[in-house]
Every structure is written in C-alpha cells, then in structure tokens.
Protein backbone atom coordinates (compact mmCIF):
# COMPACT_ATOMS: atom_id res chain seq x y z
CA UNK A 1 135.42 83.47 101.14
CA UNK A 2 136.25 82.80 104.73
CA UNK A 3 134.87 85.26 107.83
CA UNK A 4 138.42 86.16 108.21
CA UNK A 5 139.33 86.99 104.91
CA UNK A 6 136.39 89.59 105.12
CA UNK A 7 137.48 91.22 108.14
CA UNK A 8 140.73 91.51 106.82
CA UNK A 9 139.56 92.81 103.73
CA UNK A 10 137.60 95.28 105.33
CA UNK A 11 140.09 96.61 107.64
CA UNK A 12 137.89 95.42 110.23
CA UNK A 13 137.34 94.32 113.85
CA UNK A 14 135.58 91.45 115.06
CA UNK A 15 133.16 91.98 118.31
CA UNK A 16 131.87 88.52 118.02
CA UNK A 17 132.40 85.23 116.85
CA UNK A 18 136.29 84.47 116.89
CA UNK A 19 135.22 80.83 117.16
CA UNK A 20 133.50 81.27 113.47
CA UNK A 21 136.19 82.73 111.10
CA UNK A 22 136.39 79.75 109.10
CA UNK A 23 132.86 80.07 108.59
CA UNK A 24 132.78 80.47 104.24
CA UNK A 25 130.48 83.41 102.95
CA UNK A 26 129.66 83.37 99.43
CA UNK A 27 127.07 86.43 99.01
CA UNK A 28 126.61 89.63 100.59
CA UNK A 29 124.01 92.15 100.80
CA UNK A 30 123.84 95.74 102.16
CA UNK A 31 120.41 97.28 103.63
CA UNK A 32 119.48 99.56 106.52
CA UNK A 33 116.01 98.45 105.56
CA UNK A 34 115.21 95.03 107.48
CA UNK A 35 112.42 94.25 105.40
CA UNK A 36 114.60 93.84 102.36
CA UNK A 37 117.16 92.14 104.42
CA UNK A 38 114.47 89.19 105.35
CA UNK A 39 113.25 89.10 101.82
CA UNK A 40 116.29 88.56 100.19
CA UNK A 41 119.42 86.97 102.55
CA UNK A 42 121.08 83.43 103.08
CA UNK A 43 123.02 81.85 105.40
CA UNK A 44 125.97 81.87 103.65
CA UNK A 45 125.13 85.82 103.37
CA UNK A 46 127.02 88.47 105.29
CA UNK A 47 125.09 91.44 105.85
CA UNK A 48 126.41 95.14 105.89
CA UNK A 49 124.30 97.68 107.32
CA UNK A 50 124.67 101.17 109.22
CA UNK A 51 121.90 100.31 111.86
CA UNK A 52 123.78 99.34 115.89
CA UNK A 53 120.19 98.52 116.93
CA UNK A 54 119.18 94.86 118.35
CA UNK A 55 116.66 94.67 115.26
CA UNK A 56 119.44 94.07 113.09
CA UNK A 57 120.36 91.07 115.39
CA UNK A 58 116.82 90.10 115.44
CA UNK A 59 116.33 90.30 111.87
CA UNK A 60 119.59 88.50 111.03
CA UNK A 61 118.27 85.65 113.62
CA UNK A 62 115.24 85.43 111.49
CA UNK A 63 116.79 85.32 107.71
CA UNK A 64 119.69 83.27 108.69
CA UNK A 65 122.82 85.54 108.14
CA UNK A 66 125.77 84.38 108.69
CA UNK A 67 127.47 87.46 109.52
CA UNK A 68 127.02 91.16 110.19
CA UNK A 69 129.00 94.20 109.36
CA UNK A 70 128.10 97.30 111.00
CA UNK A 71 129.58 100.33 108.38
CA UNK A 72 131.19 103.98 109.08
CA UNK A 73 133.08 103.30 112.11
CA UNK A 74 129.79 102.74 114.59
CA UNK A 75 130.16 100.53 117.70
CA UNK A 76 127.00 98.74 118.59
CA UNK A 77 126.10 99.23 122.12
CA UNK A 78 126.94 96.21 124.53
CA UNK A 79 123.25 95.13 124.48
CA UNK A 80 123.93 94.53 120.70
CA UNK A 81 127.21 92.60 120.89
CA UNK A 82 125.51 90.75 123.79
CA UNK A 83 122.92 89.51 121.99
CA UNK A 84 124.96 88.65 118.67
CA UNK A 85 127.25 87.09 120.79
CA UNK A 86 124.37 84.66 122.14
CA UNK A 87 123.03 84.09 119.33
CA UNK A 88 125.97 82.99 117.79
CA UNK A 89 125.99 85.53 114.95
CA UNK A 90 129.88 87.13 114.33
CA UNK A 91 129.59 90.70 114.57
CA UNK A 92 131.38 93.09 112.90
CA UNK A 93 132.96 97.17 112.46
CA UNK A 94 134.07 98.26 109.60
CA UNK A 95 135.53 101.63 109.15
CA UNK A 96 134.72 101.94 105.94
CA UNK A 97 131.44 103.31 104.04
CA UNK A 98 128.61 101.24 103.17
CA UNK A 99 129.92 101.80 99.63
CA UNK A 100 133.49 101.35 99.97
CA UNK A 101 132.63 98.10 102.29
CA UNK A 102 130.62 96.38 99.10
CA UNK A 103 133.31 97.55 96.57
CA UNK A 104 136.14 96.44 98.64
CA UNK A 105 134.09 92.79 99.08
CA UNK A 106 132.89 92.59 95.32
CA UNK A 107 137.16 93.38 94.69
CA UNK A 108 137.87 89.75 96.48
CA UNK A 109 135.05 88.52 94.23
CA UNK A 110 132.21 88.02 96.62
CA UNK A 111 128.80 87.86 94.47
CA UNK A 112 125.60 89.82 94.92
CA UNK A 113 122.50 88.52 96.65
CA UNK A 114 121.26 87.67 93.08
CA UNK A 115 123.62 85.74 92.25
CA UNK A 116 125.61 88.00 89.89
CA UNK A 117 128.88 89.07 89.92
C-alpha cells in the first residue's frame, strides 16, 4: 500500500515527507511502548502511536520505520516534525483513534506485524 493511500485512508495530514508518498508499506504496528516498537518493526512498517515526543522519532530511527502516525488528533511539537523531517521519516496526524486508525488500515488490507492478516 502506498504512503498516500494511508493518509488518505486515514483521513489524515502529512507533516513530513511529501517527497515519500510512493514509498509502499506492507505492515503496520501500533504501540505507545517503544520497547515493543524496536522489538518487533520493519522498514516497510508504518507505525501508529499516541506519543508527540522526539523518542518516537528516535526509536523509529533505530528500528527502521518507514512511517509514523501520530493518533487522536495530537500535533507533535515543531521539535518533533523537525527532527522527522531530517531524518527523513514521513510524519503523520490522524484524527482518528488508535483503534479506529488499525481497523480502518487492516479494511484496505494492510497485514499485522506478524505477518497475519
């Protein structure tokens, strides 16, 4: 599925990484805990998480994520979008739950971390 596809599935707005929306995504995981995030992500993984703090930046640096949703209508602070934007790592807010966000992604058939559908 294509970076674009997801924000538009997700109702979404991108605060990073317009030069990276044909970038393809083919699993995604949710976690506000960064330790599961590092033990289980890709870089064809798109993480969603409810955290606008530069560890998720950090932590997606360090697992490889492709992409990162931030859930429930949050804005990152500047500092955040800064440093995703340097890093080269789209960013982006989602309106939507962390719930509704997976569901609505799992809909377009996007697969689990593990591999399942």
């Amino acid at each position: 599925m294509k970076l674009s596809e997801i924000v538009d599935a997700l109702d979404a707005t991108l605060l990073t990484g317009e030069d990276k929306l044909d970038k393809i995504i083919t699993r995604c995981g949710a976690s506000d805990l960064m330790s599961d995030v590092l033990a289980a992500v890709s870089e064809d993984c798109i993480l969603l998480t409810g955290l606008t703090t530069v560890q998720v930046i950090r932590t997606a640096m360090v697992a490889g994520v492709g992409a990162v949703v931030i859930v429930r209508k949050k804005k990152p602070p500047q500092e955040v979008i800064d440093m995703a934007k340097d890093q080269g790592i789209p960013l982006i807010s989602s309106p939507y739950s962390m719930f509704v966000s997976c569901g609505r992604l799992h809909a377009c058939n996007l697969i689990g971390l593990d591999g399942r559908r």
